[in-house]
PDB file of N, CA and C in Angstrom:
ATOM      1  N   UNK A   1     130.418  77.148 176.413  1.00  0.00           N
ATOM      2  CA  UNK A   1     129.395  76.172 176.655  1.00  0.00           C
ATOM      3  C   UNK A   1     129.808  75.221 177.767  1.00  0.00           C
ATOM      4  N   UNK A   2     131.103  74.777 177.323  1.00  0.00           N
ATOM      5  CA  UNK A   2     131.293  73.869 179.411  1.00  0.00           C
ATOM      6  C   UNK A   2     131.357  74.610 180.084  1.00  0.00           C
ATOM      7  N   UNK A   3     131.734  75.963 180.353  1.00  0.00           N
ATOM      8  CA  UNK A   3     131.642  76.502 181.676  1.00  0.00           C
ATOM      9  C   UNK A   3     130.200  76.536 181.546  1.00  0.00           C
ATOM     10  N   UNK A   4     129.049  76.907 181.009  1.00  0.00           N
ATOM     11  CA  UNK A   4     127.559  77.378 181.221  1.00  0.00           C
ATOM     12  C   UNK A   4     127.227  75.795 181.696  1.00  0.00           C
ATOM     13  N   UNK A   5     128.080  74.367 181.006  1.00  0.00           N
ATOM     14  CA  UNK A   5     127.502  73.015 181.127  1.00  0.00           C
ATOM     15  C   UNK A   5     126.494  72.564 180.753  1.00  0.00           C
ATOM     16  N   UNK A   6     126.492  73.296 179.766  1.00  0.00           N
ATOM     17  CA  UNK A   6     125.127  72.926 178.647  1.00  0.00           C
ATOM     18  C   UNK A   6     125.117  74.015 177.371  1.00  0.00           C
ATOM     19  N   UNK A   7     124.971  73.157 176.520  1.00  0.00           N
ATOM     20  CA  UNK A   7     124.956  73.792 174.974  1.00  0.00           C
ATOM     21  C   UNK A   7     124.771  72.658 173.784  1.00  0.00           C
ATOM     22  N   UNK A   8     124.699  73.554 172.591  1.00  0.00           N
ATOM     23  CA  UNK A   8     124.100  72.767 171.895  1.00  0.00           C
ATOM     24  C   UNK A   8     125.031  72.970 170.117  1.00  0.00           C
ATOM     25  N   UNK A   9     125.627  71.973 169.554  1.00  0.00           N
ATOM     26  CA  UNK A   9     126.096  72.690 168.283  1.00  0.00           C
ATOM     27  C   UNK A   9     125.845  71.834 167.294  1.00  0.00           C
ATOM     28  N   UNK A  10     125.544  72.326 166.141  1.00  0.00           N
ATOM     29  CA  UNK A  10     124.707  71.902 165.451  1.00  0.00           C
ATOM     30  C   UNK A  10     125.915  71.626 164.087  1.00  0.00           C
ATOM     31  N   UNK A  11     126.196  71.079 163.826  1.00  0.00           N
ATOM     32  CA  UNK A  11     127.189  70.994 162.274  1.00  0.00           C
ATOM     33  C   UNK A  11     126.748  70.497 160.732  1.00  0.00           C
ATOM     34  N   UNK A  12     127.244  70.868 159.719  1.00  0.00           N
ATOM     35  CA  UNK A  12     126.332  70.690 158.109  1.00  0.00           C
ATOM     36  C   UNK A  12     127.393  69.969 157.292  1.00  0.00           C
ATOM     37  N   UNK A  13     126.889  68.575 156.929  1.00  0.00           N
ATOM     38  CA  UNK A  13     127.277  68.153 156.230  1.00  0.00           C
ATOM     39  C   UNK A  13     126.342  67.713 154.988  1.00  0.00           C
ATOM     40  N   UNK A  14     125.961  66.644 154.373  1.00  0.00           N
ATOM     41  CA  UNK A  14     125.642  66.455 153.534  1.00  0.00           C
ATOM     42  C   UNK A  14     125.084  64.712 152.791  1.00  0.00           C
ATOM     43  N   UNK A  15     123.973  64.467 152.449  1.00  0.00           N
ATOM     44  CA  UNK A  15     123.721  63.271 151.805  1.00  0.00           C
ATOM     45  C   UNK A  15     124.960  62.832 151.298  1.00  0.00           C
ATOM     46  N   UNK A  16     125.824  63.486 150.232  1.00  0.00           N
ATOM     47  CA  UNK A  16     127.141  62.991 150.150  1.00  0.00           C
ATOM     48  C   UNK A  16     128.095  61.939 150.488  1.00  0.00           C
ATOM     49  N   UNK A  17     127.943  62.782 152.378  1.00  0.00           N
ATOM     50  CA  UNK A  17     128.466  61.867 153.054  1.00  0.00           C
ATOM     51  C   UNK A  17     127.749  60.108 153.709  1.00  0.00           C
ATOM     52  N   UNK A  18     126.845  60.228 153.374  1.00  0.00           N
ATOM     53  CA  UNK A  18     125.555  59.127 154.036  1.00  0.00           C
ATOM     54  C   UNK A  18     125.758  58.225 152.636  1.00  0.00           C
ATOM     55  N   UNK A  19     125.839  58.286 151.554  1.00  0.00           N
ATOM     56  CA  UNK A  19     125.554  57.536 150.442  1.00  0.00           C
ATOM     57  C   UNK A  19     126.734  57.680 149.252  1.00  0.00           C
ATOM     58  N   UNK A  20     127.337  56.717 148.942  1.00  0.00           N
ATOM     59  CA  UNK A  20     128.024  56.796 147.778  1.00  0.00           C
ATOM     60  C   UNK A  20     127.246  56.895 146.544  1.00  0.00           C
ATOM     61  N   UNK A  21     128.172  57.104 145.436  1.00  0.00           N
ATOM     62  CA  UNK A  21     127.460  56.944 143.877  1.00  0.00           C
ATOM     63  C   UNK A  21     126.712  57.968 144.160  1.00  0.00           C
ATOM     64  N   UNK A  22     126.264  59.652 144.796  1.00  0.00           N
ATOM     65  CA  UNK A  22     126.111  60.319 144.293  1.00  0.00           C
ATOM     66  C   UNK A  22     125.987  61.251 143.316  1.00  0.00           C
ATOM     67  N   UNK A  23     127.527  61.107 142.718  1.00  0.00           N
ATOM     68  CA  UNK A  23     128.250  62.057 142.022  1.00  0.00           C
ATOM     69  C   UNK A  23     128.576  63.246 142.255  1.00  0.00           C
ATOM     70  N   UNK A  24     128.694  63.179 143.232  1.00  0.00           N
ATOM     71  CA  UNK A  24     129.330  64.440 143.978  1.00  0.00           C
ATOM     72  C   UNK A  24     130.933  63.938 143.971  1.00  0.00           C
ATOM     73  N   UNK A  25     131.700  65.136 143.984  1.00  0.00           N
ATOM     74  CA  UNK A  25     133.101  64.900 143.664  1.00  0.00           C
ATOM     75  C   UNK A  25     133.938  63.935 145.083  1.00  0.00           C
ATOM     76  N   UNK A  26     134.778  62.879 145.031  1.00  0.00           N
ATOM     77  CA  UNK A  26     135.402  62.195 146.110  1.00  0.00           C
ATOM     78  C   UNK A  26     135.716  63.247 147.162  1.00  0.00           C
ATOM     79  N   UNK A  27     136.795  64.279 146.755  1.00  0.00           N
ATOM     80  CA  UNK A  27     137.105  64.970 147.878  1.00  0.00           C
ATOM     81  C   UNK A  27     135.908  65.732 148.676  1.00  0.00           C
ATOM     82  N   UNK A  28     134.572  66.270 148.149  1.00  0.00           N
ATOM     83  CA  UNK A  28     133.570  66.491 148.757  1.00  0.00           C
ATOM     84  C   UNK A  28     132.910  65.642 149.873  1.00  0.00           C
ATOM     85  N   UNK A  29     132.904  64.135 149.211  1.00  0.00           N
ATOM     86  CA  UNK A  29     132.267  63.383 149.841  1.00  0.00           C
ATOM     87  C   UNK A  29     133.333  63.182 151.107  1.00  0.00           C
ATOM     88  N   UNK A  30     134.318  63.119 151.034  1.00  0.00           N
ATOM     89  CA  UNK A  30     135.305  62.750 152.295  1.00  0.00           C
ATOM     90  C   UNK A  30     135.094  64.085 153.608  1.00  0.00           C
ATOM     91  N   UNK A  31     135.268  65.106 152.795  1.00  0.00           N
ATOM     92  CA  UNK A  31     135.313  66.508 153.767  1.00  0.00           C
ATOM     93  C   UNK A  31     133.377  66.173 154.567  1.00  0.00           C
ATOM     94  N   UNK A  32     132.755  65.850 153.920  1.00  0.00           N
ATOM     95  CA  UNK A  32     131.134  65.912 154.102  1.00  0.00           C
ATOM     96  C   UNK A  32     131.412  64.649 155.716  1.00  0.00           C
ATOM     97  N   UNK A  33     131.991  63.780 155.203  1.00  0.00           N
ATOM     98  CA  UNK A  33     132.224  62.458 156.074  1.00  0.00           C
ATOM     99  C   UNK A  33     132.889  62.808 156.861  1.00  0.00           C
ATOM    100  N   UNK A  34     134.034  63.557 156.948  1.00  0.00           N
ATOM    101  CA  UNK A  34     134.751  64.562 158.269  1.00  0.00           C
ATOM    102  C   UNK A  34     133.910  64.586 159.053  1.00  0.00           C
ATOM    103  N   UNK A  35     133.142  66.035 158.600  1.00  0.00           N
ATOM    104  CA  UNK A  35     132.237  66.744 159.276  1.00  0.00           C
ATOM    105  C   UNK A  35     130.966  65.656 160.393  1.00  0.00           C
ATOM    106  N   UNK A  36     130.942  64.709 159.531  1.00  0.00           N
ATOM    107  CA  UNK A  36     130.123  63.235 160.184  1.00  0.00           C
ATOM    108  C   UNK A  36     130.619  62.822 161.639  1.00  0.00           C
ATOM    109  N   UNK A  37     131.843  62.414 161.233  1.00  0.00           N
ATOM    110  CA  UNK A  37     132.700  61.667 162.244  1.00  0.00           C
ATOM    111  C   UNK A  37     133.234  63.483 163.520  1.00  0.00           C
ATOM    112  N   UNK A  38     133.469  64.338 162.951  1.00  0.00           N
ATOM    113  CA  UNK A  38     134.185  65.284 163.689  1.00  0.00           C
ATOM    114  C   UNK A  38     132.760  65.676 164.931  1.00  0.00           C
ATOM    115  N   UNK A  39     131.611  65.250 164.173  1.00  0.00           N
ATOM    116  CA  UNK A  39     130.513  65.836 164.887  1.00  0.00           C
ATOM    117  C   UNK A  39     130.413  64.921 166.347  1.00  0.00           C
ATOM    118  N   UNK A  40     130.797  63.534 165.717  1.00  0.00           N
ATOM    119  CA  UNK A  40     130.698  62.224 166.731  1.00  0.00           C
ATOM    120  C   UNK A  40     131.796  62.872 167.856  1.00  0.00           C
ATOM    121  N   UNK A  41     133.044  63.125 167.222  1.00  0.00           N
ATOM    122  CA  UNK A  41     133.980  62.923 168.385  1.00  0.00           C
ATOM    123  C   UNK A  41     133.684  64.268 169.835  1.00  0.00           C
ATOM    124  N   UNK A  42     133.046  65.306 168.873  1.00  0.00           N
ATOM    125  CA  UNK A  42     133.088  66.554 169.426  1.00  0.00           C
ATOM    126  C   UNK A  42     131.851  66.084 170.194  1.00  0.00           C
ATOM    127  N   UNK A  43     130.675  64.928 170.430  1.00  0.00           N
ATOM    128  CA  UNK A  43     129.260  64.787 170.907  1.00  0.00           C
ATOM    129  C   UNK A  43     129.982  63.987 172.135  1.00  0.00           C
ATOM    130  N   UNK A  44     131.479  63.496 171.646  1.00  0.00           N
ATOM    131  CA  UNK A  44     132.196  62.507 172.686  1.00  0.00           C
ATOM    132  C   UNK A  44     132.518  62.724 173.893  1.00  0.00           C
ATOM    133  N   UNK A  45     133.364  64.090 173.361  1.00  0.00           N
ATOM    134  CA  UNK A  45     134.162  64.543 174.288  1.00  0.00           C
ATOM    135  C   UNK A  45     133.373  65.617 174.957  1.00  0.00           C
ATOM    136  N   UNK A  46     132.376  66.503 174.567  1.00  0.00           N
ATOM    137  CA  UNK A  46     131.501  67.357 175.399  1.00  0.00           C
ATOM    138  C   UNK A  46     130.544  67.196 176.240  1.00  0.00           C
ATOM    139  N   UNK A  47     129.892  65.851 175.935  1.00  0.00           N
ATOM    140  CA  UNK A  47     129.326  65.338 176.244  1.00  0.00           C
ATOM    141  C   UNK A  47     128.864  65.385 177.906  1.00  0.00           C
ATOM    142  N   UNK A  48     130.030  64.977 178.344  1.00  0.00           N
ATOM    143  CA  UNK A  48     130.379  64.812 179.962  1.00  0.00           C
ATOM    144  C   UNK A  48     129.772  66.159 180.543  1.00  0.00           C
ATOM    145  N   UNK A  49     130.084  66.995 179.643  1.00  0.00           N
ATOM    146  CA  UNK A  49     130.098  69.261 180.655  1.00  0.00           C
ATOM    147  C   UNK A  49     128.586  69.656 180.025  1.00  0.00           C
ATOM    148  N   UNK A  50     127.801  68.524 178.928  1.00  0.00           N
ATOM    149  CA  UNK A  50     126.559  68.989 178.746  1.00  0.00           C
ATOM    150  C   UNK A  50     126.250  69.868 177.993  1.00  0.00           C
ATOM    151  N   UNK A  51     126.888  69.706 176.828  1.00  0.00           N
ATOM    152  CA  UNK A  51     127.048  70.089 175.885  1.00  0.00           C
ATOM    153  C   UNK A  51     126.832  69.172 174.260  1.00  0.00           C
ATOM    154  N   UNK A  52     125.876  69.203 173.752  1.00  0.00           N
ATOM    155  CA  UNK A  52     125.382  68.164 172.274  1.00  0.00           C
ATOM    156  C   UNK A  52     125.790  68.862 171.237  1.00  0.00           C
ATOM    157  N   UNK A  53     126.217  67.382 170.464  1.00  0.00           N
ATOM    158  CA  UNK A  53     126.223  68.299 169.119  1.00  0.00           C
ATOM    159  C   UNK A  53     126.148  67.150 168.513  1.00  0.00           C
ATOM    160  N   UNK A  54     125.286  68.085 167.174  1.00  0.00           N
ATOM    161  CA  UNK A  54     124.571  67.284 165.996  1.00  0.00           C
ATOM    162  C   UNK A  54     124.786  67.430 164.982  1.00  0.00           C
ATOM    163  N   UNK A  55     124.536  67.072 163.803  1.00  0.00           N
ATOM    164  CA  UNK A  55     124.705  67.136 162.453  1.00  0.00           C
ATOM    165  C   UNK A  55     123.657  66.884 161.425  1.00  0.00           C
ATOM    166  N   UNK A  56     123.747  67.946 160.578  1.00  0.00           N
ATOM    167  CA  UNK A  56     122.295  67.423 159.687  1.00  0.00           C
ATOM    168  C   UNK A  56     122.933  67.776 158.356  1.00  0.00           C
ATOM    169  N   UNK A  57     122.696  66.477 157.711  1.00  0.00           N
ATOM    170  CA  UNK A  57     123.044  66.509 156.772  1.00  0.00           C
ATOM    171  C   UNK A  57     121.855  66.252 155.162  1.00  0.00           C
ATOM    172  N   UNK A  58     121.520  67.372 154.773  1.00  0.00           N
ATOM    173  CA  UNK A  58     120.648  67.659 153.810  1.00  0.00           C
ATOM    174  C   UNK A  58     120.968  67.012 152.270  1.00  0.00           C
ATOM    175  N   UNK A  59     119.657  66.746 151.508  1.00  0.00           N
ATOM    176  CA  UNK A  59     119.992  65.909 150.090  1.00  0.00           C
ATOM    177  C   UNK A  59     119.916  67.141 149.356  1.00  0.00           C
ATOM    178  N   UNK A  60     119.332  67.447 148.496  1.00  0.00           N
ATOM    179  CA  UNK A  60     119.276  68.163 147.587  1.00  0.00           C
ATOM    180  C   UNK A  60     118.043  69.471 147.572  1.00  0.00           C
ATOM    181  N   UNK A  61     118.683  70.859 148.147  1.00  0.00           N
ATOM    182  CA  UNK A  61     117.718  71.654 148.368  1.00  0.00           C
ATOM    183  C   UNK A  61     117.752  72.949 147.815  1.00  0.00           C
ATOM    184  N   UNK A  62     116.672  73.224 147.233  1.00  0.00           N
ATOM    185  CA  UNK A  62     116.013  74.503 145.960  1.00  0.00           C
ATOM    186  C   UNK A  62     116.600  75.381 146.839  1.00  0.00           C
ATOM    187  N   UNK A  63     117.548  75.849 147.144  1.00  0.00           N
ATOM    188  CA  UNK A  63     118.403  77.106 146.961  1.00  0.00           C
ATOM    189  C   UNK A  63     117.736  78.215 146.020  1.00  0.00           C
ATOM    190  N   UNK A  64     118.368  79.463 146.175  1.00  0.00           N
ATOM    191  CA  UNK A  64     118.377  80.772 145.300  1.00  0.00           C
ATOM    192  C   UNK A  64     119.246  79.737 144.072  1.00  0.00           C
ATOM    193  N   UNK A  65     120.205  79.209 144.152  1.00  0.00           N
ATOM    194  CA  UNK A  65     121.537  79.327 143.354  1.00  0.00           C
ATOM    195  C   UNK A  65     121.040  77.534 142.494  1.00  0.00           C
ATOM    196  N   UNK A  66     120.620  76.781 143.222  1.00  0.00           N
ATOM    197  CA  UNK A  66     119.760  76.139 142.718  1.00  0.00           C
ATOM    198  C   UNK A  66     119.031  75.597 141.261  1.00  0.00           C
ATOM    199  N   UNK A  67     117.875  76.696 142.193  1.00  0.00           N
ATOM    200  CA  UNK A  67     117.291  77.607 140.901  1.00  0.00           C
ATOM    201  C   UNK A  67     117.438  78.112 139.840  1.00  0.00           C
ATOM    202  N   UNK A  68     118.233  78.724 140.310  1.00  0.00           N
ATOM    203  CA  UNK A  68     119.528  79.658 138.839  1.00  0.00           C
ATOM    204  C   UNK A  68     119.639  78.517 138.205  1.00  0.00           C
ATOM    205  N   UNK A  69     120.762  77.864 138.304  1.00  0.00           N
ATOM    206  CA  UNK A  69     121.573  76.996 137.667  1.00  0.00           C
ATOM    207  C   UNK A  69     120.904  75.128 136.994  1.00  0.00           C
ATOM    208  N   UNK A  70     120.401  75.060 137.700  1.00  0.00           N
ATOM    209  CA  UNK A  70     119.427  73.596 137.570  1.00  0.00           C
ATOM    210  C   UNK A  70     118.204  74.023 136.691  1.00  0.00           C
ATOM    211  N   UNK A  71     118.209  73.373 135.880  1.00  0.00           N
ATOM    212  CA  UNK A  71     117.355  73.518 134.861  1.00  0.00           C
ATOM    213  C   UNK A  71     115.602  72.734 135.700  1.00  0.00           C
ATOM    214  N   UNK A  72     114.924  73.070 135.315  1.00  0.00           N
ATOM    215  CA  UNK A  72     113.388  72.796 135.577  1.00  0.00           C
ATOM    216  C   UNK A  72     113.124  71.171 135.444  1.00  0.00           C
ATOM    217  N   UNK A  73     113.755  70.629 134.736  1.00  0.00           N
ATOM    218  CA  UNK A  73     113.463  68.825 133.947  1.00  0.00           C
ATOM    219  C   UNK A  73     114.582  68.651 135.253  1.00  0.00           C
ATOM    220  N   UNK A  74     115.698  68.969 135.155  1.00  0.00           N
ATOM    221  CA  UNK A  74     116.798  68.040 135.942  1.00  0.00           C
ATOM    222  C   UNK A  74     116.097  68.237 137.818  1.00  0.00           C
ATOM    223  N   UNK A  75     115.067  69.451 138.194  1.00  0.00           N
ATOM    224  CA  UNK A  75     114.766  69.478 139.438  1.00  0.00           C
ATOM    225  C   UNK A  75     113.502  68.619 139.663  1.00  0.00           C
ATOM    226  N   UNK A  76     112.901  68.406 138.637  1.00  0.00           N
ATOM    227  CA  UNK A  76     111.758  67.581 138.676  1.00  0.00           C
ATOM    228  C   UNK A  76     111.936  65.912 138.952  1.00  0.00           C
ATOM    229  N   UNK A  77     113.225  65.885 137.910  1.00  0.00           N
ATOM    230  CA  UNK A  77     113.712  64.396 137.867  1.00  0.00           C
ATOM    231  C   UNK A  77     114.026  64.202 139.210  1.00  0.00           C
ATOM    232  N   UNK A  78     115.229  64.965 139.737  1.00  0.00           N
ATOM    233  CA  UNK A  78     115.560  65.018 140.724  1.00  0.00           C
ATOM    234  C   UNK A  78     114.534  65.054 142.307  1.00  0.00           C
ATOM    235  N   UNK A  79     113.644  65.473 141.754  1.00  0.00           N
ATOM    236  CA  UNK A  79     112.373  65.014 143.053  1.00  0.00           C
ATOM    237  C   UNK A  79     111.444  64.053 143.113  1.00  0.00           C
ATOM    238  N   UNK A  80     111.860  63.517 141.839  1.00  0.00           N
ATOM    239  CA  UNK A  80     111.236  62.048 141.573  1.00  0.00           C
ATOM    240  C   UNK A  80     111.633  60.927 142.019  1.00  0.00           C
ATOM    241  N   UNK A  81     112.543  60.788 142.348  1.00  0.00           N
ATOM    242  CA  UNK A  81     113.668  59.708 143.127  1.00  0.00           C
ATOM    243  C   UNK A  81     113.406  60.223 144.600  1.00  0.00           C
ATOM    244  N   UNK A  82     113.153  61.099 145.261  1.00  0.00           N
ATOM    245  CA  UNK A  82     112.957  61.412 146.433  1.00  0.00           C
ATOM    246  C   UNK A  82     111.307  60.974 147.041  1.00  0.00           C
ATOM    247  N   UNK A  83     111.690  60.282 148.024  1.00  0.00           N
ATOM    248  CA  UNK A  83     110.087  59.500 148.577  1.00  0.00           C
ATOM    249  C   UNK A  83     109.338  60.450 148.549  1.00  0.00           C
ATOM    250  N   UNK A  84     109.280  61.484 149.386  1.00  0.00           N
ATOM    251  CA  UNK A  84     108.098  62.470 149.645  1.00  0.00           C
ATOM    252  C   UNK A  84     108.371  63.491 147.964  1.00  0.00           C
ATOM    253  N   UNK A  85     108.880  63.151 147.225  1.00  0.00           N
ATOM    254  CA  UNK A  85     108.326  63.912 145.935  1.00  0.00           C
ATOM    255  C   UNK A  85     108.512  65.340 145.335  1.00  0.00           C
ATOM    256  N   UNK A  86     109.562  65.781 146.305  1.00  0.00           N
ATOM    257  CA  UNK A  86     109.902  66.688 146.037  1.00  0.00           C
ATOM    258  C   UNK A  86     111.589  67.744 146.549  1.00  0.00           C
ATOM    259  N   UNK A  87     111.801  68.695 146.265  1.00  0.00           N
ATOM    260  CA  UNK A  87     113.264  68.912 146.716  1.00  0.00           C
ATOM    261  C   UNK A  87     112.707  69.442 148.369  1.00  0.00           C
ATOM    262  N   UNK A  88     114.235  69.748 148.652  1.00  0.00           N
ATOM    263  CA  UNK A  88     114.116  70.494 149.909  1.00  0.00           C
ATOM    264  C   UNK A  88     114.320  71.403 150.015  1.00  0.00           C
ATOM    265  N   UNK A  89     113.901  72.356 150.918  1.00  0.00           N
ATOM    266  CA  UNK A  89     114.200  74.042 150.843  1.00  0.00           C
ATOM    267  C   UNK A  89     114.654  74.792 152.022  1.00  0.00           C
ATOM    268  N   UNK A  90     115.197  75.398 151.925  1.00  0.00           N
ATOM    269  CA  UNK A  90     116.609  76.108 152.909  1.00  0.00           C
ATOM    270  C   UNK A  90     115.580  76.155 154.485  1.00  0.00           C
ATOM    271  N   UNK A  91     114.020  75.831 154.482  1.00  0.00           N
ATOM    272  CA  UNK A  91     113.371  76.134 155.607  1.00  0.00           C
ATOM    273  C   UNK A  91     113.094  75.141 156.262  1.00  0.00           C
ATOM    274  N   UNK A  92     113.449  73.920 155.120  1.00  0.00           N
ATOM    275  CA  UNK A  92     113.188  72.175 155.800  1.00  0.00           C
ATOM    276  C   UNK A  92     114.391  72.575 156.861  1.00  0.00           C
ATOM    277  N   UNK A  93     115.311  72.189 156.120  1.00  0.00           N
ATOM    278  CA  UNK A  93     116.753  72.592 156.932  1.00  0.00           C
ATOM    279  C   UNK A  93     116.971  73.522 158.301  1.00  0.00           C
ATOM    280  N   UNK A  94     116.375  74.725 158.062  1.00  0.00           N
ATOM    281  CA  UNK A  94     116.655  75.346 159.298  1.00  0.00           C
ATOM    282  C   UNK A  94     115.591  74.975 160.247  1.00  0.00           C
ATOM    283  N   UNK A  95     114.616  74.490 160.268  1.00  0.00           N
ATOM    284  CA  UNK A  95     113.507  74.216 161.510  1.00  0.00           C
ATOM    285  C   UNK A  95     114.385  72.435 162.052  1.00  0.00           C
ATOM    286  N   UNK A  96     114.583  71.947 160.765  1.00  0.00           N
ATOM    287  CA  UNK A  96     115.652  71.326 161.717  1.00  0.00           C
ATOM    288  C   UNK A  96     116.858  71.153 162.899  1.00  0.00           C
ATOM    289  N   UNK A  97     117.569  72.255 162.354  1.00  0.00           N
ATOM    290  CA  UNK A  97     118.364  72.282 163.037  1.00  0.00           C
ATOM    291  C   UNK A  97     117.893  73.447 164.264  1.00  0.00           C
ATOM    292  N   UNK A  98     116.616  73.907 164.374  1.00  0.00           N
ATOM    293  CA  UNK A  98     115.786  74.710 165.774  1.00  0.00           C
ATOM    294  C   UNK A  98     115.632  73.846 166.615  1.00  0.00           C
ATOM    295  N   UNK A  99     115.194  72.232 166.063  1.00  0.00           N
ATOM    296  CA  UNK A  99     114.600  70.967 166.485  1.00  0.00           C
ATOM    297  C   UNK A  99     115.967  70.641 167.207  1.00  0.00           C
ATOM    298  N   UNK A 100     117.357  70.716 166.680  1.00  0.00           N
ATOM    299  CA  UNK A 100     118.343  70.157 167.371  1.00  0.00           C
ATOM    300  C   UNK A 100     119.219  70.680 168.225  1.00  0.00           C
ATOM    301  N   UNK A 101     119.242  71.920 168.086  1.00  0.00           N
ATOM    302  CA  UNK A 101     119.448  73.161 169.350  1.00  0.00           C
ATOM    303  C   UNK A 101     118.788  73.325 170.476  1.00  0.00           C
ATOM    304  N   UNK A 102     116.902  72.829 169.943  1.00  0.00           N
ATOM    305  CA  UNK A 102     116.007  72.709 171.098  1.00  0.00           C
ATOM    306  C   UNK A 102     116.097  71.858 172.495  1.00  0.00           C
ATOM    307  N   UNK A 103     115.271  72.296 173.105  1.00  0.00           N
ATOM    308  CA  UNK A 103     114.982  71.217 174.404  1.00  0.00           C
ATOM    309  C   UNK A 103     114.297  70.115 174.336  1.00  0.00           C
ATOM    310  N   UNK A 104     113.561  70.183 173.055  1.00  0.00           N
ATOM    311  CA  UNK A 104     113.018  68.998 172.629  1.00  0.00           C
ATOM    312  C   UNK A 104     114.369  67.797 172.054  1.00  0.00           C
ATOM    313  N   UNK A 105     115.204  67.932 171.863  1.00  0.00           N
ATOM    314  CA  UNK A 105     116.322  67.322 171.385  1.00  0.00           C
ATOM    315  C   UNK A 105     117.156  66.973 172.804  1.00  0.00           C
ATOM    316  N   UNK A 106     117.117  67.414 173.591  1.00  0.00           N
ATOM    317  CA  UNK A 106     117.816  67.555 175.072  1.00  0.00           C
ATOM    318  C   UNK A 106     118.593  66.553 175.239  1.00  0.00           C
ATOM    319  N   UNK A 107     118.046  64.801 174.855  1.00  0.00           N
ATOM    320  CA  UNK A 107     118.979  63.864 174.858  1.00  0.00           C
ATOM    321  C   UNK A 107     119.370  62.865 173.437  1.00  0.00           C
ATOM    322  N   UNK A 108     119.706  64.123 172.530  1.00  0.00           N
ATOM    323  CA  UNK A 108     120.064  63.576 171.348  1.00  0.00           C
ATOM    324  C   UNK A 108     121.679  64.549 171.227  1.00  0.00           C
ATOM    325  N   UNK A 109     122.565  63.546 171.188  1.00  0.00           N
ATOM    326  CA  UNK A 109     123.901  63.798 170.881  1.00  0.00           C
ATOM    327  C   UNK A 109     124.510  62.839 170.226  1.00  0.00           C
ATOM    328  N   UNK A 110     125.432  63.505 168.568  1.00  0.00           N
ATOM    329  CA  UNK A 110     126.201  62.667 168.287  1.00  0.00           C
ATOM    330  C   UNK A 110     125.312  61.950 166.847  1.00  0.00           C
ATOM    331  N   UNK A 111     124.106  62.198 166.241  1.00  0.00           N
ATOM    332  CA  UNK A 111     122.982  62.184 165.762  1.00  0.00           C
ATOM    333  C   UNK A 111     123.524  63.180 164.321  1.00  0.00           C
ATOM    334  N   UNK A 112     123.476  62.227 163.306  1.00  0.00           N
ATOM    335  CA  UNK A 112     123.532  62.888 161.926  1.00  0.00           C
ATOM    336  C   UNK A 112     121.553  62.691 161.532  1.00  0.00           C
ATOM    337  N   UNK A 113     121.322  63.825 161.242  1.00  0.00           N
ATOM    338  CA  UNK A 113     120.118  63.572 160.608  1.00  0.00           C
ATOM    339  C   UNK A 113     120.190  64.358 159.321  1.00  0.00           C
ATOM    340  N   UNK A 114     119.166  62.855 158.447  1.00  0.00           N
ATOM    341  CA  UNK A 114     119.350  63.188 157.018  1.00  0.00           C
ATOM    342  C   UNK A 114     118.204  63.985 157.037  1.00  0.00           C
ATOM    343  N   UNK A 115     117.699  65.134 156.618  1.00  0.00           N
ATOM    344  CA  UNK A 115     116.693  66.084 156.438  1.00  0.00           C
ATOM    345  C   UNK A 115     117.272  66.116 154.418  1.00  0.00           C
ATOM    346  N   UNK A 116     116.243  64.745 153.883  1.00  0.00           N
ATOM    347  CA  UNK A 116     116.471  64.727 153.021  1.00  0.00           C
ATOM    348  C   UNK A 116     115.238  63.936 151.974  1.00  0.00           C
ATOM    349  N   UNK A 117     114.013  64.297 152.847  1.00  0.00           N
ATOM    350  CA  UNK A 117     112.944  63.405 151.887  1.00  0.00           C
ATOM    351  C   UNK A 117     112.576  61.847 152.102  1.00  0.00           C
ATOM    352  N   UNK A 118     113.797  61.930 153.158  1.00  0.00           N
ATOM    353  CA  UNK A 118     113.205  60.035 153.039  1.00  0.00           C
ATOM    354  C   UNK A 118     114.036  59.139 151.714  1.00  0.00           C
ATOM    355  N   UNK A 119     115.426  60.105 151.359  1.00  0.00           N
ATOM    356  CA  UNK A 119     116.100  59.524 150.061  1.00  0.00           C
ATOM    357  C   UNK A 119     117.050  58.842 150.721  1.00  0.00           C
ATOM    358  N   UNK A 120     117.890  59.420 152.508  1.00  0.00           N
ATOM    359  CA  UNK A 120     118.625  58.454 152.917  1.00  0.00           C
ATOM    360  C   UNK A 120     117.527  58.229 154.147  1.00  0.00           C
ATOM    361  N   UNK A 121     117.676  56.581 154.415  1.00  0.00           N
ATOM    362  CA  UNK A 121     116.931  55.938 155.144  1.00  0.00           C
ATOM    363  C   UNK A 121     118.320  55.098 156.085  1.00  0.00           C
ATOM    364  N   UNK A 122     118.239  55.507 157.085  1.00  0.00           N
ATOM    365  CA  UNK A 122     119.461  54.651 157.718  1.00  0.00           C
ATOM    366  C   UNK A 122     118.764  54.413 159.108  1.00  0.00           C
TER     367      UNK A 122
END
């Protein structure tokens, strides 16, 4: 990507990292917050050869595995606390990150976006 002098990388972290008192496990939340800060330094230093990179970090999304495992009451509850009312699904997520690879994104570097309902507001 610096030799081409333009590119685009996109990195996954997590609500986790955006909000404490999740309950998501400490060492999760730290590795999630890495990925935060690693995205910044890497938007730092590429920056110059024209090259972005972003991060999107997703709240809670209806997965296959999800599904399985999360009972029907705990996904409902769980989309009840979320502004727009509902979970997120593996397709919120990826048209996002099309949005941040795109040319429509062209001067966004260094940019965690929560693709998470409107649950983190920063």
């Amino acid at each position: 990507m610096i030799q081409r002098g333009r590119g685009a990388i996109v990195t996954m972290a997590s609500s986790a990292a955006r909000l404490p008192g999740l309950g998501a496990p400490a060492p999760y939340m730290a590795a999630k917050a890495g990925v935060v800060m690693l995205t910044r330094q890497v938007a730092s230093e590429a920056g110059p050869h024209g090259v972005r990179a972003n991060c999107l970090a997703p709240h809670t999304v209806l997965t296959e595995q999800v599904q399985r495992v999360a009972p029907q009451e705990w996904r409902e509850q769980m989309a009840a606390t979320i502004p727009l009312r509902r979970l997120g699904t593996p397709e919120d997520v990826a048209q996002a990150a099309v949005f941040l690879v795109s040319d429509s994104a062209a001067w966004l570097t260094g940019v965690t976006l929560d693709v998470a309902g409107g649950y983190v507001m920063s």
